[in-house]
C-alpha atoms as a PDB file:
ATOM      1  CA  UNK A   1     130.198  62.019 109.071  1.00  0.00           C
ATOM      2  CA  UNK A   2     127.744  59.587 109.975  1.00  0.00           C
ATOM      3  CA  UNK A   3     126.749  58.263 106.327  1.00  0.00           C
ATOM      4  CA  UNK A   4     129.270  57.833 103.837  1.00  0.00           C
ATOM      5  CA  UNK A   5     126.609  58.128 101.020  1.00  0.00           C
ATOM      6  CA  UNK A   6     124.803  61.231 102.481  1.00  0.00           C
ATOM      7  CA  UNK A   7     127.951  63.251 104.642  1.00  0.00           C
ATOM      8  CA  UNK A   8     131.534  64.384 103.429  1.00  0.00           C
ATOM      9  CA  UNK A   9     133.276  64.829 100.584  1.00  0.00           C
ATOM     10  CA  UNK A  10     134.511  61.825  98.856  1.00  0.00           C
ATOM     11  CA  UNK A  11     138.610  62.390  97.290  1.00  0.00           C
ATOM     12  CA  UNK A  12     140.482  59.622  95.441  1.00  0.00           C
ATOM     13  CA  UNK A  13     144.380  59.714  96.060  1.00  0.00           C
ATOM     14  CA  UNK A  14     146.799  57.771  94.171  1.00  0.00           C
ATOM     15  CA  UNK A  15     150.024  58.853  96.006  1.00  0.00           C
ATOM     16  CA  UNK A  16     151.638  60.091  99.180  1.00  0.00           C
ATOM     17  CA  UNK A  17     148.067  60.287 100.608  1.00  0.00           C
ATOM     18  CA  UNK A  18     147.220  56.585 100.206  1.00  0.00           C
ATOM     19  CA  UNK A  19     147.343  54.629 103.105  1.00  0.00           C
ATOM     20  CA  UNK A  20     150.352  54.215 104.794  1.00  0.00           C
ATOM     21  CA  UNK A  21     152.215  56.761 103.235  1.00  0.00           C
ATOM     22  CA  UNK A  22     153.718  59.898 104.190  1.00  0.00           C
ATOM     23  CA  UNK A  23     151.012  62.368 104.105  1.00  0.00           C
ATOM     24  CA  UNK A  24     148.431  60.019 104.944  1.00  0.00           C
ATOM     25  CA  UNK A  25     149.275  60.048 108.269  1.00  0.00           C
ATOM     26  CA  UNK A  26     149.248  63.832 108.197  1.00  0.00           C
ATOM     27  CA  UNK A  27     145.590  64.532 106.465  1.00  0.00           C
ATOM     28  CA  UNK A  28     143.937  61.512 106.706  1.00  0.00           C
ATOM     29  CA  UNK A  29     144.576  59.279 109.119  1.00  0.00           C
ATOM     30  CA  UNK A  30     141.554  60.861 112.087  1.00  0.00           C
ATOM     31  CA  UNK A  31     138.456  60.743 112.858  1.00  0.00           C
ATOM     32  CA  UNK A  32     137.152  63.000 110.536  1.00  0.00           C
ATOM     33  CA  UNK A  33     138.301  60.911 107.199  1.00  0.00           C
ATOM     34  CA  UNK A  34     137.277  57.730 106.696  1.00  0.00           C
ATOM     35  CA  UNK A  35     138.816  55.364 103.946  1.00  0.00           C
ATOM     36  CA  UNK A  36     136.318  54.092 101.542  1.00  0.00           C
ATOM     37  CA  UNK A  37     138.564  51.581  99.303  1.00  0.00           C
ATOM     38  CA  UNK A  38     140.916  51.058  96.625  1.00  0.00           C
ATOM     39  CA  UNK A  39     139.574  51.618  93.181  1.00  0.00           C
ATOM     40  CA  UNK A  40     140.958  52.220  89.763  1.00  0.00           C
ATOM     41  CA  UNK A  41     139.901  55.901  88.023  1.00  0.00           C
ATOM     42  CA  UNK A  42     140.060  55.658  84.359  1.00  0.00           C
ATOM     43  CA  UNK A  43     140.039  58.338  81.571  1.00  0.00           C
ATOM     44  CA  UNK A  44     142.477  59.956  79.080  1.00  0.00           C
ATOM     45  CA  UNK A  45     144.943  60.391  82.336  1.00  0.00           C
ATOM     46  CA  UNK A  46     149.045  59.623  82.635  1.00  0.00           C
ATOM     47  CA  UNK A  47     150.726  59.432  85.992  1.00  0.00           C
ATOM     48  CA  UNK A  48     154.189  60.673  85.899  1.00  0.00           C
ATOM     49  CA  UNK A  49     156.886  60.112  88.605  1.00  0.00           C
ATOM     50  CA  UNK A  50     157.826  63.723  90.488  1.00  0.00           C
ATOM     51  CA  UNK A  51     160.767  62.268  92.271  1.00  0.00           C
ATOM     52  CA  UNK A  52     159.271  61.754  95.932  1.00  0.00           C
ATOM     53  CA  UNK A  53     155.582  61.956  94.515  1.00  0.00           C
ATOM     54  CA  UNK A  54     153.160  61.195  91.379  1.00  0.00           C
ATOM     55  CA  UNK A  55     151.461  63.397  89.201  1.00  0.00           C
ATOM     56  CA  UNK A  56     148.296  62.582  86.952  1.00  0.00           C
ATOM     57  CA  UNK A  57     147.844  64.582  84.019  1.00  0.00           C
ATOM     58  CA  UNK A  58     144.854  65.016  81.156  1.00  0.00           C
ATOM     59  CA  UNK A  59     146.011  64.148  78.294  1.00  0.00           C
ATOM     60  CA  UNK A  60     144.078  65.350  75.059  1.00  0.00           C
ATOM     61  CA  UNK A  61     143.098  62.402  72.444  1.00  0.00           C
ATOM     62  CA  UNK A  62     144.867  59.948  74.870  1.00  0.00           C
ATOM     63  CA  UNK A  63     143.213  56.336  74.835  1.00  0.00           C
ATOM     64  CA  UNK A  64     141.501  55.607  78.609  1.00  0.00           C
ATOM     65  CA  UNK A  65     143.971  55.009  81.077  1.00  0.00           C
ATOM     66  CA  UNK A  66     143.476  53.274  84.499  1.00  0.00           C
ATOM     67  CA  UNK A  67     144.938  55.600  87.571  1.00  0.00           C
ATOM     68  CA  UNK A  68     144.798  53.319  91.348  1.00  0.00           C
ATOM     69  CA  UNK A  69     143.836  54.890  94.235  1.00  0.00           C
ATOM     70  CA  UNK A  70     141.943  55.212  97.068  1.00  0.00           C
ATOM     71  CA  UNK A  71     138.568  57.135  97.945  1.00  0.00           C
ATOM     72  CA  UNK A  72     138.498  58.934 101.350  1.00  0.00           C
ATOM     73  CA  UNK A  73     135.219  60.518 102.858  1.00  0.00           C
ATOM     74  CA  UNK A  74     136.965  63.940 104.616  1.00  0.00           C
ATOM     75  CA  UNK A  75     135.022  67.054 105.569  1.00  0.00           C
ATOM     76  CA  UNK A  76     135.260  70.455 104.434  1.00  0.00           C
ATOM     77  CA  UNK A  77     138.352  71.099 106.624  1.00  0.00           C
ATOM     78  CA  UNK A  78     140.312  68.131 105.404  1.00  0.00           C
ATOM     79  CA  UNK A  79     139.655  68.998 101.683  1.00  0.00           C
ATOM     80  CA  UNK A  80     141.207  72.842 102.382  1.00  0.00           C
ATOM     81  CA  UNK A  81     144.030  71.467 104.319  1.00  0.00           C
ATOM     82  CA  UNK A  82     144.325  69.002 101.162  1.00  0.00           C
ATOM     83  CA  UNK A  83     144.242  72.072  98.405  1.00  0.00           C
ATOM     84  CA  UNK A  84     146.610  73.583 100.321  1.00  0.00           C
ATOM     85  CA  UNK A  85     149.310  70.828 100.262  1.00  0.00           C
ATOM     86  CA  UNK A  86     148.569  70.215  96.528  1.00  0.00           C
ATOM     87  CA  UNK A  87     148.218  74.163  95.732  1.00  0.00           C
ATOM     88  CA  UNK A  88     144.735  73.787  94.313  1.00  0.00           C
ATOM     89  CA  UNK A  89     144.124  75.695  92.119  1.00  0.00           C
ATOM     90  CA  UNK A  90     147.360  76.788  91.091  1.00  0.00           C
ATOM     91  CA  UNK A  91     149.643  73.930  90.988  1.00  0.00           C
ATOM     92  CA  UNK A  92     147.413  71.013  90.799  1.00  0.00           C
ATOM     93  CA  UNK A  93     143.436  71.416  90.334  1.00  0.00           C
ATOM     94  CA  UNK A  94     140.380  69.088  91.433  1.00  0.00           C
ATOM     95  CA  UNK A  95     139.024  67.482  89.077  1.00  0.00           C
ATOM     96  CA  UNK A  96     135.469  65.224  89.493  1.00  0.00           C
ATOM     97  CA  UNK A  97     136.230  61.454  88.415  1.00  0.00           C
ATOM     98  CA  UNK A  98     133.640  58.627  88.960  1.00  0.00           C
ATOM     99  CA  UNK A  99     134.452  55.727  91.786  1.00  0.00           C
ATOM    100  CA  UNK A 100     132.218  52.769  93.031  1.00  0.00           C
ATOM    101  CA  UNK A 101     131.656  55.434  95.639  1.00  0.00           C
ATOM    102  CA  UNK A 102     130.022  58.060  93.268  1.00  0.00           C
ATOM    103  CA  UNK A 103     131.839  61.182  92.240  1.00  0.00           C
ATOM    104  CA  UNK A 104     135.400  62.281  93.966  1.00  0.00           C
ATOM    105  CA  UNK A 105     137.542  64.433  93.383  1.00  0.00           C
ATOM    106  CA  UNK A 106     140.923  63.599  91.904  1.00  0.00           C
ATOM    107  CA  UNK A 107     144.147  66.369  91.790  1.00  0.00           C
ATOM    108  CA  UNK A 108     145.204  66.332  88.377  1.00  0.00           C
ATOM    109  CA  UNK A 109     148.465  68.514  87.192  1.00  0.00           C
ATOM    110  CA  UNK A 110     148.547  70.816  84.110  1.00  0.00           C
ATOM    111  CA  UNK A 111     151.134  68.633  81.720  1.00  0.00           C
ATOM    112  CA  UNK A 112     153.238  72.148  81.796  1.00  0.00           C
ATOM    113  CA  UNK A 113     154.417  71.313  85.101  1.00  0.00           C
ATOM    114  CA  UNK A 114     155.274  67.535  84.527  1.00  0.00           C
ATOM    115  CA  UNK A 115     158.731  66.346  83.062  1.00  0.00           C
ATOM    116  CA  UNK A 116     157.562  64.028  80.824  1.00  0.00           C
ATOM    117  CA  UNK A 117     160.784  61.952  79.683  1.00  0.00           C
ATOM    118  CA  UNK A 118     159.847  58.527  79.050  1.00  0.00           C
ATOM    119  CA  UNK A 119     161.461  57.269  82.555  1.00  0.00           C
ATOM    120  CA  UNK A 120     158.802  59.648  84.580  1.00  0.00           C
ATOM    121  CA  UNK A 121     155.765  57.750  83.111  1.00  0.00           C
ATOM    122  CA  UNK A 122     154.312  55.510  85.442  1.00  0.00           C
ATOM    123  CA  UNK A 123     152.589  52.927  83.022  1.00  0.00           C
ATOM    124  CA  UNK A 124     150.938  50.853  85.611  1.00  0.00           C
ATOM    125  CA  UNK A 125     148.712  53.943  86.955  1.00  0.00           C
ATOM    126  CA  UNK A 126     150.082  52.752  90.528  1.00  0.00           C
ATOM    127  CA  UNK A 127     152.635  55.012  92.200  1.00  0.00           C
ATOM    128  CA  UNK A 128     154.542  52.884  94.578  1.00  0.00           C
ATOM    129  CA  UNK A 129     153.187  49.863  94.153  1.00  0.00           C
ATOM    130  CA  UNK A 130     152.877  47.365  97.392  1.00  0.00           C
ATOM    131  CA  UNK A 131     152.510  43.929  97.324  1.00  0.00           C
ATOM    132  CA  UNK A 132     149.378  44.423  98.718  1.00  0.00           C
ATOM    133  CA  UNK A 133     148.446  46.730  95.635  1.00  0.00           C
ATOM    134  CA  UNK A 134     150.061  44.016  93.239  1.00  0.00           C
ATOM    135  CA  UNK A 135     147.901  41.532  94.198  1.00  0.00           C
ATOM    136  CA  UNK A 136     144.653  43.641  93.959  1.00  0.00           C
ATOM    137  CA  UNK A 137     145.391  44.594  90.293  1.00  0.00           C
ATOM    138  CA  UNK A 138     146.401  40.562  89.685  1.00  0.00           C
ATOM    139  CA  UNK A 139     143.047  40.017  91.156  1.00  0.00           C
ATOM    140  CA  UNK A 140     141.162  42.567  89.636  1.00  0.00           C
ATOM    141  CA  UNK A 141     142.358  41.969  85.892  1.00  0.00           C
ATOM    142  CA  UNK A 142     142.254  38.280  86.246  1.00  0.00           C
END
């Protein structure tokens, strides 16, 4: 992948992929992924708390909604290996959401899989929120 704009396939992840955690390390931490930035992804979205991971969801009528994340450039390889650990298409399914990068796509879960009781939703849009993350959103919203 010699030119993020012309090579790869860009994917924005808002949870155990991001940098530094647990799966990151596993899918996209090589050579052949290359971390664009953070970003915010916004739509008629939710992110609700799994237990050990987050889940975004559509959500019909809902007002916009700001999910954070990050946008890797991975090749074909990478993005199999990724539908496989989030069961694309039957689990979750990749959906195409606009980034400063251009189009990514985004794993979003069907709400019939999410437990939505009202201490699941994640109303910042930022699943495990670092300090570093903290002060990007301060930033950002001013």
């Amino acid at each position: 992948m010699s030119d993020e704009n012309t090579s790869g396939i860009r994917v924005m992840v808002y949870g155990t992929l991001k940098e530094g955690h647990g799966n990151w390390s596993h899918y996209l931490d090589n050579d052949r992924c290359k971390r664009l930035g953070r970003c915010v992804v916004t739509g008629p979205y939710a992110m609700y708390s799994m237990g050990f991971f987050p889940a975004v969801v559509e959500v019909d009528g809902a007002d916009d909604a700001e999910i954070v994340g990050e946008v890797f450039l991975v090749d074909e390889d990478t993005l199999d290996s990724l539908d496989i650990l989030e069961g694309h298409p039957s689990w979750y399914v990749r959906r195409q959401v606009d980034t400063p990068w251009k189009k990514a796509w985004m794993y979003v879960m069907p709400m019939t899989e999410v437990y939505s009781g009202d201490d699941a939703l994640i109303e910042s849009g930022c699943w495990n929120m670092s300090a570093d993350e903290a002060e990007w959103i301060d930033e950002r919203t001013g």
